[in-house]
C-alpha atoms as a PDB file:
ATOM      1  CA  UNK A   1      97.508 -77.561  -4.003  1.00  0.00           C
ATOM      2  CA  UNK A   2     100.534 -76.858  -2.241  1.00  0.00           C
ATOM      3  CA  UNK A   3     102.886 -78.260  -5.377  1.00  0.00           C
ATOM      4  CA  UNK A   4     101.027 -76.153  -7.404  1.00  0.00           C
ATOM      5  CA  UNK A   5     101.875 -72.951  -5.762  1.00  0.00           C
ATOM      6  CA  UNK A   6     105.560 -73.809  -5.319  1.00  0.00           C
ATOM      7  CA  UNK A   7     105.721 -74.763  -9.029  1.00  0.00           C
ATOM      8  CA  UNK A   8     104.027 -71.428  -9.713  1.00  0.00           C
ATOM      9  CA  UNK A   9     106.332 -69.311  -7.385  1.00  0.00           C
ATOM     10  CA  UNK A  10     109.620 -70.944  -8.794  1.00  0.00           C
ATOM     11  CA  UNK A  11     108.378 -70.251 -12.508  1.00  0.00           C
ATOM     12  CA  UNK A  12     107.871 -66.761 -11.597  1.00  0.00           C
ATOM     13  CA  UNK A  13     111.411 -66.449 -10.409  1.00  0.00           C
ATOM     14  CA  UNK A  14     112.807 -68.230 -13.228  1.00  0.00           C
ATOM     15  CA  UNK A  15     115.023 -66.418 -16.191  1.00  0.00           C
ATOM     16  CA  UNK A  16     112.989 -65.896 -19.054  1.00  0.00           C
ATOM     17  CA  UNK A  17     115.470 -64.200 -21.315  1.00  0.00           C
ATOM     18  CA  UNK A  18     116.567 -67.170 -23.705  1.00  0.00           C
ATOM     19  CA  UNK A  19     119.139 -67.093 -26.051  1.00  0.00           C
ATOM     20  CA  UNK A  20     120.978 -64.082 -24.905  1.00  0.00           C
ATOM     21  CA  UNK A  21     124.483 -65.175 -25.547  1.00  0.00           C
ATOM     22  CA  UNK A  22     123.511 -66.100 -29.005  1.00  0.00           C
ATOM     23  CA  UNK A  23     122.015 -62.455 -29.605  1.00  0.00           C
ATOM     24  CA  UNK A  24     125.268 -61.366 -27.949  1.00  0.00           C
ATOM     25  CA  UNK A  25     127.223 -63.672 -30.854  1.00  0.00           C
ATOM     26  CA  UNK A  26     125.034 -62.289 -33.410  1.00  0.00           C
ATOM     27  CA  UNK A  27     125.533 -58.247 -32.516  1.00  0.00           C
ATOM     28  CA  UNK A  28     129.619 -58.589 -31.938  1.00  0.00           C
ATOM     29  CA  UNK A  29     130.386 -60.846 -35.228  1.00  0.00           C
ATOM     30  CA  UNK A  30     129.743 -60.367 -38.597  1.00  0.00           C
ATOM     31  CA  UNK A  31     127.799 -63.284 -39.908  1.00  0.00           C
ATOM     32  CA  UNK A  32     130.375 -64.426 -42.280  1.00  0.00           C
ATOM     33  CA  UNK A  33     132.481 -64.628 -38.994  1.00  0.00           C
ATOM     34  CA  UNK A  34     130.759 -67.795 -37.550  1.00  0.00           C
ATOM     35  CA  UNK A  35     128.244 -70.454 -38.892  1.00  0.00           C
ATOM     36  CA  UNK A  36     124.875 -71.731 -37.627  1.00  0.00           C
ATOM     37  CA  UNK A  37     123.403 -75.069 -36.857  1.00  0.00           C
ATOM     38  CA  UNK A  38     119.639 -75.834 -36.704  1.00  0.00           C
ATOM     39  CA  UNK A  39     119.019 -77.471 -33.498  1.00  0.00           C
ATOM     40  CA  UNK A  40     115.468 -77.968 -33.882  1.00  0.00           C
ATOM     41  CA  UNK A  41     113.663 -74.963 -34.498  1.00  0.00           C
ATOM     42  CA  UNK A  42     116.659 -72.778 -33.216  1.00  0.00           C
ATOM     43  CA  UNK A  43     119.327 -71.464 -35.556  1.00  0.00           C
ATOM     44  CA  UNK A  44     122.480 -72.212 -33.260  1.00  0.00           C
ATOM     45  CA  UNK A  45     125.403 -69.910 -33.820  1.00  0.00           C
ATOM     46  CA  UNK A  46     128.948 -71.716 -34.188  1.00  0.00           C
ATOM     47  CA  UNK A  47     132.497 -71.153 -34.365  1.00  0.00           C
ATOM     48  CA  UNK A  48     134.150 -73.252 -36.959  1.00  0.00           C
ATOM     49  CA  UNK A  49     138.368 -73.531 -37.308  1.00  0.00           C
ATOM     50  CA  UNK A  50     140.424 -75.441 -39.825  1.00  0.00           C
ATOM     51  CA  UNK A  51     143.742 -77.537 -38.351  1.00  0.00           C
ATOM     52  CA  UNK A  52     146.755 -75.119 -39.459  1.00  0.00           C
ATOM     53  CA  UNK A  53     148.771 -78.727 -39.652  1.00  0.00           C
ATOM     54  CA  UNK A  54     148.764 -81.159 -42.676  1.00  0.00           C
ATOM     55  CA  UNK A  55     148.132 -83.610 -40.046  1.00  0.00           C
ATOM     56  CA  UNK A  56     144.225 -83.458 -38.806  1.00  0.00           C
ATOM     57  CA  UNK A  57     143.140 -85.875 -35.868  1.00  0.00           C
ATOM     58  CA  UNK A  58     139.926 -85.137 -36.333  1.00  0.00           C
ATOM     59  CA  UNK A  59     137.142 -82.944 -34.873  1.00  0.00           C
ATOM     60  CA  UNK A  60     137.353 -81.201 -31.204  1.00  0.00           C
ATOM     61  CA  UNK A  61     133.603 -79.563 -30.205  1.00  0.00           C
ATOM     62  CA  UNK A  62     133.788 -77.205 -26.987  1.00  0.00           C
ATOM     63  CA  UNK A  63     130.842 -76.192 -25.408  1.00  0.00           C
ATOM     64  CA  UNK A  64     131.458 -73.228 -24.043  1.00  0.00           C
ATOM     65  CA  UNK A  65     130.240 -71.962 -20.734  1.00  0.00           C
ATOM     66  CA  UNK A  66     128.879 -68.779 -19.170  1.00  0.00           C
ATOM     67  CA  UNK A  67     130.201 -66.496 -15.775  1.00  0.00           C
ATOM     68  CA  UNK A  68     133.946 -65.089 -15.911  1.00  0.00           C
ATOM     69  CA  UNK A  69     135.573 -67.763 -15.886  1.00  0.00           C
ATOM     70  CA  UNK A  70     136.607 -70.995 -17.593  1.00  0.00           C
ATOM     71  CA  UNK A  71     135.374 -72.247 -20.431  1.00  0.00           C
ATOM     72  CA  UNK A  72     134.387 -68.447 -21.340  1.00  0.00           C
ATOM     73  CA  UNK A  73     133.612 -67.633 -25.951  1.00  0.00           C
ATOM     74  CA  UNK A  74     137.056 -66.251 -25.506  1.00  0.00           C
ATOM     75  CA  UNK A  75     138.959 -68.828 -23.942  1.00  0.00           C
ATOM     76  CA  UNK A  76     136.656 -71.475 -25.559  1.00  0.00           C
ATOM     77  CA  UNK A  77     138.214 -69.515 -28.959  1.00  0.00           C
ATOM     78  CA  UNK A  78     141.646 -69.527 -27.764  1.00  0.00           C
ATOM     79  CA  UNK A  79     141.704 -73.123 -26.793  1.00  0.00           C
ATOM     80  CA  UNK A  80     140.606 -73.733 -30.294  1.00  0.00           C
ATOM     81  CA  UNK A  81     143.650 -71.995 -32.191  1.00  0.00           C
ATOM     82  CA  UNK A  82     145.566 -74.047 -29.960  1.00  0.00           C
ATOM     83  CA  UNK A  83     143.945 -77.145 -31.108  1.00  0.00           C
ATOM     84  CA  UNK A  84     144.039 -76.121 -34.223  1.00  0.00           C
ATOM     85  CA  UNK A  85     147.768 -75.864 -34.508  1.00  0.00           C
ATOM     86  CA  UNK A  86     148.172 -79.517 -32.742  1.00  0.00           C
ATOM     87  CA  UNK A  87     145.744 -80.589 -36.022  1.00  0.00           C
ATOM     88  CA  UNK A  88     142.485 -80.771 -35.180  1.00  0.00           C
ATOM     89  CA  UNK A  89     139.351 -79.175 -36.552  1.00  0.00           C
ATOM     90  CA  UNK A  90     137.332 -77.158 -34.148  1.00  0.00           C
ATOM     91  CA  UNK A  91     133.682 -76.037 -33.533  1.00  0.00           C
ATOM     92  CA  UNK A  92     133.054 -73.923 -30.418  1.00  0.00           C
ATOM     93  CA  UNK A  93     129.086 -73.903 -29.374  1.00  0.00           C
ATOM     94  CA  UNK A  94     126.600 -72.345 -26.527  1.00  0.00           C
ATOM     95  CA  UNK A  95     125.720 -75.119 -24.529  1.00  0.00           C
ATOM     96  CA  UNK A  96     121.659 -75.111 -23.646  1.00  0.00           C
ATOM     97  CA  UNK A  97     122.723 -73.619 -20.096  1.00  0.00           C
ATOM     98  CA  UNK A  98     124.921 -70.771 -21.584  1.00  0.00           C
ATOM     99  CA  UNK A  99     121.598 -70.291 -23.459  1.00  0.00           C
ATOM    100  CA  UNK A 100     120.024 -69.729 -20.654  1.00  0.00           C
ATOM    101  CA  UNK A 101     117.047 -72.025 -20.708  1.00  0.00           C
ATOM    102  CA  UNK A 102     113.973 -71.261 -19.313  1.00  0.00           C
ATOM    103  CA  UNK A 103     113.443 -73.058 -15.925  1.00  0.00           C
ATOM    104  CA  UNK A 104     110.179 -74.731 -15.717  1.00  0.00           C
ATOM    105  CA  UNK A 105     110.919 -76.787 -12.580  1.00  0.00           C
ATOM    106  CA  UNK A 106     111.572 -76.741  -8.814  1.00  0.00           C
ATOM    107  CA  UNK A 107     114.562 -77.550  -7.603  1.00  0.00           C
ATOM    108  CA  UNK A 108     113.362 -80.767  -5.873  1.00  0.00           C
ATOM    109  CA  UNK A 109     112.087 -82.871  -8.222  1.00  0.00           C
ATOM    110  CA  UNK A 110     108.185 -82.891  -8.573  1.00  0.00           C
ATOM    111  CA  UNK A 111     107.854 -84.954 -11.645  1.00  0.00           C
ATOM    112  CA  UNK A 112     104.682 -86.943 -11.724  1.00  0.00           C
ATOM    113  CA  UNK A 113     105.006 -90.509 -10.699  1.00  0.00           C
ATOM    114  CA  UNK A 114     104.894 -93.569 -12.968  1.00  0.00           C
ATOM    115  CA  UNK A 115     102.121 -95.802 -12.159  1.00  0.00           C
ATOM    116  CA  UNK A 116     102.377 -97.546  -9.163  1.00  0.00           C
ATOM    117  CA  UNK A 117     104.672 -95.012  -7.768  1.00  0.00           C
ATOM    118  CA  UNK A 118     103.631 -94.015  -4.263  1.00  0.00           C
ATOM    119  CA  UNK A 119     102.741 -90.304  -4.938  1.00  0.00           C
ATOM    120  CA  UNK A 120     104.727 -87.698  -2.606  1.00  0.00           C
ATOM    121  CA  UNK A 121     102.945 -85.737  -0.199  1.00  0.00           C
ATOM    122  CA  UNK A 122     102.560 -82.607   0.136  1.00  0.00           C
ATOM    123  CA  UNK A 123     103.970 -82.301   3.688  1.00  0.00           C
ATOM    124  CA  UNK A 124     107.139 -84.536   2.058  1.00  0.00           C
ATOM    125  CA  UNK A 125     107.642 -81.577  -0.699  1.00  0.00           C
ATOM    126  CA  UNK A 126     107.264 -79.485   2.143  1.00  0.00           C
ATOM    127  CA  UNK A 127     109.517 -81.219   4.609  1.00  0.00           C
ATOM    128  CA  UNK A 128     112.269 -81.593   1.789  1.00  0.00           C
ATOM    129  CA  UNK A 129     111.770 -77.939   1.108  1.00  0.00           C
ATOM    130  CA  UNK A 130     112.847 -77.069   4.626  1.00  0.00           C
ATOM    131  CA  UNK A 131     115.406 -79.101   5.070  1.00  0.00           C
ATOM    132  CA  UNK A 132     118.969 -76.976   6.140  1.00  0.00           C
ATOM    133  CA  UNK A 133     121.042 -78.121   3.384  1.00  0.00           C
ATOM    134  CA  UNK A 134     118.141 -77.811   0.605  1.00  0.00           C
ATOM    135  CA  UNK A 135     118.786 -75.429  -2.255  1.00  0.00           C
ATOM    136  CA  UNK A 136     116.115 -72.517  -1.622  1.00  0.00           C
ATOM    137  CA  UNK A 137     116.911 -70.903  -4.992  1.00  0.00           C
ATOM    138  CA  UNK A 138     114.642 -71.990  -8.091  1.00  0.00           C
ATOM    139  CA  UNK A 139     116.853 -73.736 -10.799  1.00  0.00           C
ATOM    140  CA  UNK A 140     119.290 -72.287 -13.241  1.00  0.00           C
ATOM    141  CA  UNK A 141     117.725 -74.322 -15.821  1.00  0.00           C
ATOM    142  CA  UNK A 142     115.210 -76.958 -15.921  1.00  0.00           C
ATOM    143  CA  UNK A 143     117.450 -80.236 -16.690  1.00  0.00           C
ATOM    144  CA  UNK A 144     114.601 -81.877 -18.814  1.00  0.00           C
ATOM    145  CA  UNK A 145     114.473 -78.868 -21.121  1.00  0.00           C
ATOM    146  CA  UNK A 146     118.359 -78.086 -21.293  1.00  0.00           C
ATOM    147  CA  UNK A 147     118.878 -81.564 -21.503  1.00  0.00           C
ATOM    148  CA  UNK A 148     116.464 -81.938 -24.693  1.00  0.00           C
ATOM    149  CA  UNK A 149     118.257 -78.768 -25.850  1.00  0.00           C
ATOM    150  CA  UNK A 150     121.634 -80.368 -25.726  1.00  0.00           C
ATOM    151  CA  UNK A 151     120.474 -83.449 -27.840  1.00  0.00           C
ATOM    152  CA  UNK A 152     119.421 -81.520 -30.198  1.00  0.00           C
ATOM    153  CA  UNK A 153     122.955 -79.192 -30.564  1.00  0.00           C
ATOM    154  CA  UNK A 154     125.174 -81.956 -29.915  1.00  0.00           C
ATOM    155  CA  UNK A 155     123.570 -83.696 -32.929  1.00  0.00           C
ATOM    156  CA  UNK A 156     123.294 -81.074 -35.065  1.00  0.00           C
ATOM    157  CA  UNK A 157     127.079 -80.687 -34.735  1.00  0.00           C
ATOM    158  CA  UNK A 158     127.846 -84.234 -34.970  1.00  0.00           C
ATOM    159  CA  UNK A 159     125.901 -84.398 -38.137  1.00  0.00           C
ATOM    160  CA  UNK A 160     127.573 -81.002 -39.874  1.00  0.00           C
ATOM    161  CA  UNK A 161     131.249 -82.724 -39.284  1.00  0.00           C
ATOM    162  CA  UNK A 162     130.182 -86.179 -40.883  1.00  0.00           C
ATOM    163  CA  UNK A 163     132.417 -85.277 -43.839  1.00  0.00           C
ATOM    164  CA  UNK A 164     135.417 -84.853 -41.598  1.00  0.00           C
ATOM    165  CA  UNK A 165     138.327 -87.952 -40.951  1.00  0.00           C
ATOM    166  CA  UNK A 166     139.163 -88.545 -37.699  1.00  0.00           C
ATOM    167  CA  UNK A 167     138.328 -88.589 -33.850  1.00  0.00           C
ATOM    168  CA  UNK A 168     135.621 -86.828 -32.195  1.00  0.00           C
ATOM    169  CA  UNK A 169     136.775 -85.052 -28.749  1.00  0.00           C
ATOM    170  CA  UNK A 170     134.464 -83.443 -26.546  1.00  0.00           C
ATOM    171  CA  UNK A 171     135.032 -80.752 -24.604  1.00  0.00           C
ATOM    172  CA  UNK A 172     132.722 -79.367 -21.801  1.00  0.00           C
ATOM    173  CA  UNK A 173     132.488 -77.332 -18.577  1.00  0.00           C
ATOM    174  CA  UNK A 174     130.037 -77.407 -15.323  1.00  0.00           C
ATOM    175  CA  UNK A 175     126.321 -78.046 -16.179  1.00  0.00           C
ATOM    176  CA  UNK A 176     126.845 -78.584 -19.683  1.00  0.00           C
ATOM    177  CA  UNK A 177     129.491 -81.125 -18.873  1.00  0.00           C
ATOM    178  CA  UNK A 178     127.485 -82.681 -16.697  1.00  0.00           C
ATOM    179  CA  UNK A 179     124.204 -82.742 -19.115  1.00  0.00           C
ATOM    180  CA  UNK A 180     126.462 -84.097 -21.990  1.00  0.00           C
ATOM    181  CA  UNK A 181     127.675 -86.921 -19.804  1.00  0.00           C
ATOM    182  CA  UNK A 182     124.277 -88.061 -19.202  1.00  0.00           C
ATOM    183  CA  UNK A 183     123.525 -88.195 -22.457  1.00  0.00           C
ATOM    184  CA  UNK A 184     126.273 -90.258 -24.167  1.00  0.00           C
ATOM    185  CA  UNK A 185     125.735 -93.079 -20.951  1.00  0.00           C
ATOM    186  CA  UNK A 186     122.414 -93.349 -22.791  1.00  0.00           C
ATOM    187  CA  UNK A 187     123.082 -93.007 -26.398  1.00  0.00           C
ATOM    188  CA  UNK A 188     121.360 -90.391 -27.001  1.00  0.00           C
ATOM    189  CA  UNK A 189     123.787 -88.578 -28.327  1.00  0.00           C
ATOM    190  CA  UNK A 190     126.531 -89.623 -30.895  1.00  0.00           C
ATOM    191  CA  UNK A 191     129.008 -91.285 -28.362  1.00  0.00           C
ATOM    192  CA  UNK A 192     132.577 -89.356 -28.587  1.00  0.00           C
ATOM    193  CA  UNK A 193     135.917 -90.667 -28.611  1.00  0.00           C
ATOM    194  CA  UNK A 194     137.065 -88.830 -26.044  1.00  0.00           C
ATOM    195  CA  UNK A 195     135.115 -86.438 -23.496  1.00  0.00           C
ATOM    196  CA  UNK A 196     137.076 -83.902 -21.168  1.00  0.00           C
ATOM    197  CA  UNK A 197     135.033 -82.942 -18.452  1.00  0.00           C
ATOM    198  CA  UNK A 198     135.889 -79.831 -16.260  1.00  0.00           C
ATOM    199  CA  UNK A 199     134.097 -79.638 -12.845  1.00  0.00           C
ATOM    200  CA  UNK A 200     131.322 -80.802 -14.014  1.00  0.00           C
ATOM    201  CA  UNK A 201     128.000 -80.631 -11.601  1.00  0.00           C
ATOM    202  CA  UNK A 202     124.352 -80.377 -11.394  1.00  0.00           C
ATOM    203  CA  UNK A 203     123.047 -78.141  -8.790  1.00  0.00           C
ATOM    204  CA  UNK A 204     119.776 -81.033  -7.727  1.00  0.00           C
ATOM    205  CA  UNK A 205     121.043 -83.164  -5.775  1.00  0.00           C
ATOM    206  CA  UNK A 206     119.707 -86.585  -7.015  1.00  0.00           C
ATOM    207  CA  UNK A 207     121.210 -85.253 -10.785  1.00  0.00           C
ATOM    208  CA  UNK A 208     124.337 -84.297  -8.582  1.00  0.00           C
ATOM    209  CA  UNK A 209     125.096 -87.811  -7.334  1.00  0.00           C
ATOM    210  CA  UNK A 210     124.226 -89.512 -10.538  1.00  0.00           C
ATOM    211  CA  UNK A 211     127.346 -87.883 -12.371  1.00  0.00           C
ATOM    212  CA  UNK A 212     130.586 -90.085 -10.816  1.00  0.00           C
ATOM    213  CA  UNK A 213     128.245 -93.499 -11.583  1.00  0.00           C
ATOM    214  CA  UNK A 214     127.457 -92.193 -15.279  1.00  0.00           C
ATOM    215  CA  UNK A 215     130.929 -90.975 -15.266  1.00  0.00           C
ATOM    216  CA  UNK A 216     132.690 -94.658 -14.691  1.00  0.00           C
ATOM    217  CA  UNK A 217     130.286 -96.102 -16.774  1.00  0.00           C
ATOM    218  CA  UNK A 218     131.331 -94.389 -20.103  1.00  0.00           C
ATOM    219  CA  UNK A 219     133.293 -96.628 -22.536  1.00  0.00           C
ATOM    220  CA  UNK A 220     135.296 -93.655 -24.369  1.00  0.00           C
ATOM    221  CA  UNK A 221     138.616 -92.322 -22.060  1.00  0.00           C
ATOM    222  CA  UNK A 222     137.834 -89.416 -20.194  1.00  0.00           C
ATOM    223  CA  UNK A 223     140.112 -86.538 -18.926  1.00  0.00           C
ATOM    224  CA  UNK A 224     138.492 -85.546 -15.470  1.00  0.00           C
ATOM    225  CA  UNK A 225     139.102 -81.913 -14.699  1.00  0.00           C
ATOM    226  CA  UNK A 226     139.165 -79.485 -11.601  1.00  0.00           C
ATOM    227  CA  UNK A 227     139.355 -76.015 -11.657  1.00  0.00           C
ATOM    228  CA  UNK A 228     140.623 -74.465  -8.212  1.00  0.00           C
ATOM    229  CA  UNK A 229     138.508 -73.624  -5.625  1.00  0.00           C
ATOM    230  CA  UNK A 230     134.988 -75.820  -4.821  1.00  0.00           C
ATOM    231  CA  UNK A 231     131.522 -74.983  -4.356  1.00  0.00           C
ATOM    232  CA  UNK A 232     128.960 -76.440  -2.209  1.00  0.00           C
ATOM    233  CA  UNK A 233     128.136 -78.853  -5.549  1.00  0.00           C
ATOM    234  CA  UNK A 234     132.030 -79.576  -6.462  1.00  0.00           C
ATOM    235  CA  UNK A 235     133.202 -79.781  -2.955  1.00  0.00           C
ATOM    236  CA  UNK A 236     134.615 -83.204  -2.370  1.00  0.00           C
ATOM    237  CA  UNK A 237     132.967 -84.400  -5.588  1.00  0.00           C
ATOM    238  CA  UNK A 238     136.602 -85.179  -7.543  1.00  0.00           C
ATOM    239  CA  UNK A 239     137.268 -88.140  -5.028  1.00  0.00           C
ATOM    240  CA  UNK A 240     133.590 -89.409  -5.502  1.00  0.00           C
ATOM    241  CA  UNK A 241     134.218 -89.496  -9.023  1.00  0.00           C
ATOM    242  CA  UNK A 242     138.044 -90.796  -8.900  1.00  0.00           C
ATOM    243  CA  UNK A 243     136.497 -93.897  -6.696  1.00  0.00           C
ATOM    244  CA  UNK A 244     134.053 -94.841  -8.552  1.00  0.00           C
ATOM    245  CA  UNK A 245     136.053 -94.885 -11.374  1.00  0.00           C
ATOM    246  CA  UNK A 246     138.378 -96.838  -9.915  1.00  0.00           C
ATOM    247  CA  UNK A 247     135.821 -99.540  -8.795  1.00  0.00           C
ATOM    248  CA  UNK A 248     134.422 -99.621 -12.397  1.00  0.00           C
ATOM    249  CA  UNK A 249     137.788-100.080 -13.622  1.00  0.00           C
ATOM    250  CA  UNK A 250     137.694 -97.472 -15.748  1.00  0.00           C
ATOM    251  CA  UNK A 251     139.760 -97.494 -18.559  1.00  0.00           C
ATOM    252  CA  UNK A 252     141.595 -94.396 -20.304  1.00  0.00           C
ATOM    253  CA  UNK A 253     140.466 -92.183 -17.090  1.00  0.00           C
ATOM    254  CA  UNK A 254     142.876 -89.642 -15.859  1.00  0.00           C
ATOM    255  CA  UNK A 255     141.737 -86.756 -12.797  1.00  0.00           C
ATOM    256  CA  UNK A 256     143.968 -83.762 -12.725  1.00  0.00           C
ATOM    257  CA  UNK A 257     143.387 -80.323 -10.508  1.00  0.00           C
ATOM    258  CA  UNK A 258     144.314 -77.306 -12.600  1.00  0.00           C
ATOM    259  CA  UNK A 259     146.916 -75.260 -10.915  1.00  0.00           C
ATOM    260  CA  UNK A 260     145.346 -72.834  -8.434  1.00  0.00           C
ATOM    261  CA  UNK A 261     147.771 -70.180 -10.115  1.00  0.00           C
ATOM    262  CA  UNK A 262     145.989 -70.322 -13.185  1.00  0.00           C
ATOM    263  CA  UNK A 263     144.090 -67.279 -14.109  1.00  0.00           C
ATOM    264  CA  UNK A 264     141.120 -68.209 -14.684  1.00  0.00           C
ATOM    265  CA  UNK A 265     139.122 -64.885 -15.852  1.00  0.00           C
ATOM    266  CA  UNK A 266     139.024 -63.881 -19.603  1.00  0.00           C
ATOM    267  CA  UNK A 267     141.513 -62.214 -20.754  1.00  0.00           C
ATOM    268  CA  UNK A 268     142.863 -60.497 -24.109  1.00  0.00           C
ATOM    269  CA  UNK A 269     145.769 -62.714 -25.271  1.00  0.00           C
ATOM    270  CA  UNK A 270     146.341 -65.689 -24.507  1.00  0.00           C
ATOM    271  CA  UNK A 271     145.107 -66.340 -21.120  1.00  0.00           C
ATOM    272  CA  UNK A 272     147.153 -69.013 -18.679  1.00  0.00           C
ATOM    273  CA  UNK A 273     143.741 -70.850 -18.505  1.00  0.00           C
ATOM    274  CA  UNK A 274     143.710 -72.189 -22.491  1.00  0.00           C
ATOM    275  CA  UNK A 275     147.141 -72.603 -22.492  1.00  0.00           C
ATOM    276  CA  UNK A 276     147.266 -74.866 -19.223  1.00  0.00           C
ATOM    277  CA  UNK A 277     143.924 -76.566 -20.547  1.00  0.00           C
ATOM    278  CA  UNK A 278     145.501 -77.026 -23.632  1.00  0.00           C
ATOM    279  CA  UNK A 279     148.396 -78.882 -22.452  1.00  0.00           C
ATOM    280  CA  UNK A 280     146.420 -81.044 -20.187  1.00  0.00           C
ATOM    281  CA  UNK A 281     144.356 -82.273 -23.623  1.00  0.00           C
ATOM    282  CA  UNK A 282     147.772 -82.122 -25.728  1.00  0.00           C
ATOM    283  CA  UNK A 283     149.294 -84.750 -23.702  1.00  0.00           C
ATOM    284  CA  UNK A 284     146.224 -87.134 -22.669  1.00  0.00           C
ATOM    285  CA  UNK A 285     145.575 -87.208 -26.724  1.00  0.00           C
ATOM    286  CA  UNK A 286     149.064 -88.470 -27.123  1.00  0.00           C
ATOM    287  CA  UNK A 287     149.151 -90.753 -24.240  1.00  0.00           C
ATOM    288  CA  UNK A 288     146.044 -92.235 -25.706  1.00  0.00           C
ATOM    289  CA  UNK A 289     147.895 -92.365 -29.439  1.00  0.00           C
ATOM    290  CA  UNK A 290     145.754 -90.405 -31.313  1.00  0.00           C
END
């Protein structure tokens, strides 16, 4: 009784305007200015680019990320025309959190139990509810649903670039990092050649924790980013995930802190974020010989 009225609280305080930065795609661009993708039922808009080279490494898909800062549609887009020039075709796309999925779950985890699962009481849900350092906020987005989401996008992009030589480099930012990650350590998404992470996190602890193990598990190279500054879920989670890479020998892995000067806020030009993030991927691609 008690889960139910927690579940029923936390769904009440949960975002239920989906899809907004796709209707925010679809009012500033012309439609001939970007492309779709059906991810399922949903008509995903995309941002396509051509290599300005004769030489094309192959395809570069950045998810790009919502707030201020980062992995912004404008420095997602500005990162691109960098890659572009460097030879590489690009595709920028909403993650599912930038979508902003409808959360449908508490924050601690409530899922029913597989049989023979000892089934958690309701003074445990309680107790784990009122614990000091438990997240009293309902969930940006529920991770089964965002994660399902994510499938669905990352292979409907996959699939529209079949025709196209070359490597496949992910790029991705926070929670959709994070999601993505989970889902090429269990191939269920086409794996990538390359995947360049930037702070990713989860804010659930359990999903939190599982990131440096799925991260030095991968078998494609992975550029490990950090942008300055921490939160309560990034704090001190760089060094989790250097060590456990380390202990998994992990090949191909590289962990770099982008410069605390960079600006990281959106802005008209070319802002110092793309072009240090840029750089960072320009010379890991190379190191790697691609």
């Amino acid at each position: 009784m008690f889960r139910s009225i927690v579940c029923f609280l936390l769904l009440l305080s949960g975002s239920t305007r989906a899809g907004i930065l796709a209707d925010d795609i679809r009012q500033q661009y012309l439609p001939s200015e970007y492309e779709t993708v059906l991810a399922g039922e949903e008509d995903i808009p995309v941002f396509s680019a051509q290599p300005t080279t004769t030489l094309s490494r192959g395809v570069a898909i950045i998810f790009m990320d919502t707030g201020y800062q980062g992995l912004t549609l404008q420095n997602a887009q500005q990162l691109a025309a960098r890659l572009n020039q460097w030879g590489w075709h690009t595709r920028v796309v909403p993650s599912p959190v930038s979508l902003n999925a409808l959360a449908t779950t508490p924050a601690t985890e409530t899922a029913s139990p597989a049989d023979g699962d000892e089934v958690q009481s309701d003074s445990d849900t309680l107790s784990a509810l009122m614990h000091p350092r438990a997240w009293a906020g309902s969930p940006v987005a529920d991770a089964s649903t965002s994660q399902t989401m994510m499938a669905l996008i990352a292979g409907a992009v996959f699939r529209s670039v079949d025709d196209v030589p070359g490597f496949r480099l992910v790029i991705s930012q926070g929670m959709g990092a994070a999601q993505f990650l989970s889902l090429a350590v269990t191939d269920n998404v086409p794996p990538p050649d390359g995947l360049v992470v930037i702070s990713p996190y989860w804010p659930q602890s359990g999903l939190q924790q599982n990131i440096s193990e799925q991260l030095a598990s991968t078998l494609f190279p992975v550029l490990d980013l950090q942008l300055p500054g921490s939160t309560p879920w990034t704090a001190g989670a760089p060094a989790i995930r250097r060590t456990d890479a380390t202990k998994a020998l992990k090949l191909h892995y590289r962990q770099k802190q982008l410069g605390a000067s960079v600006n990281l806020a959106s802005t008209f030009g070319n802002s110092a974020f793309s072009n240090s993030l840029s750089k960072e991927i320009y010379g890991w691609v190379n190191y790697l010989g691609w």
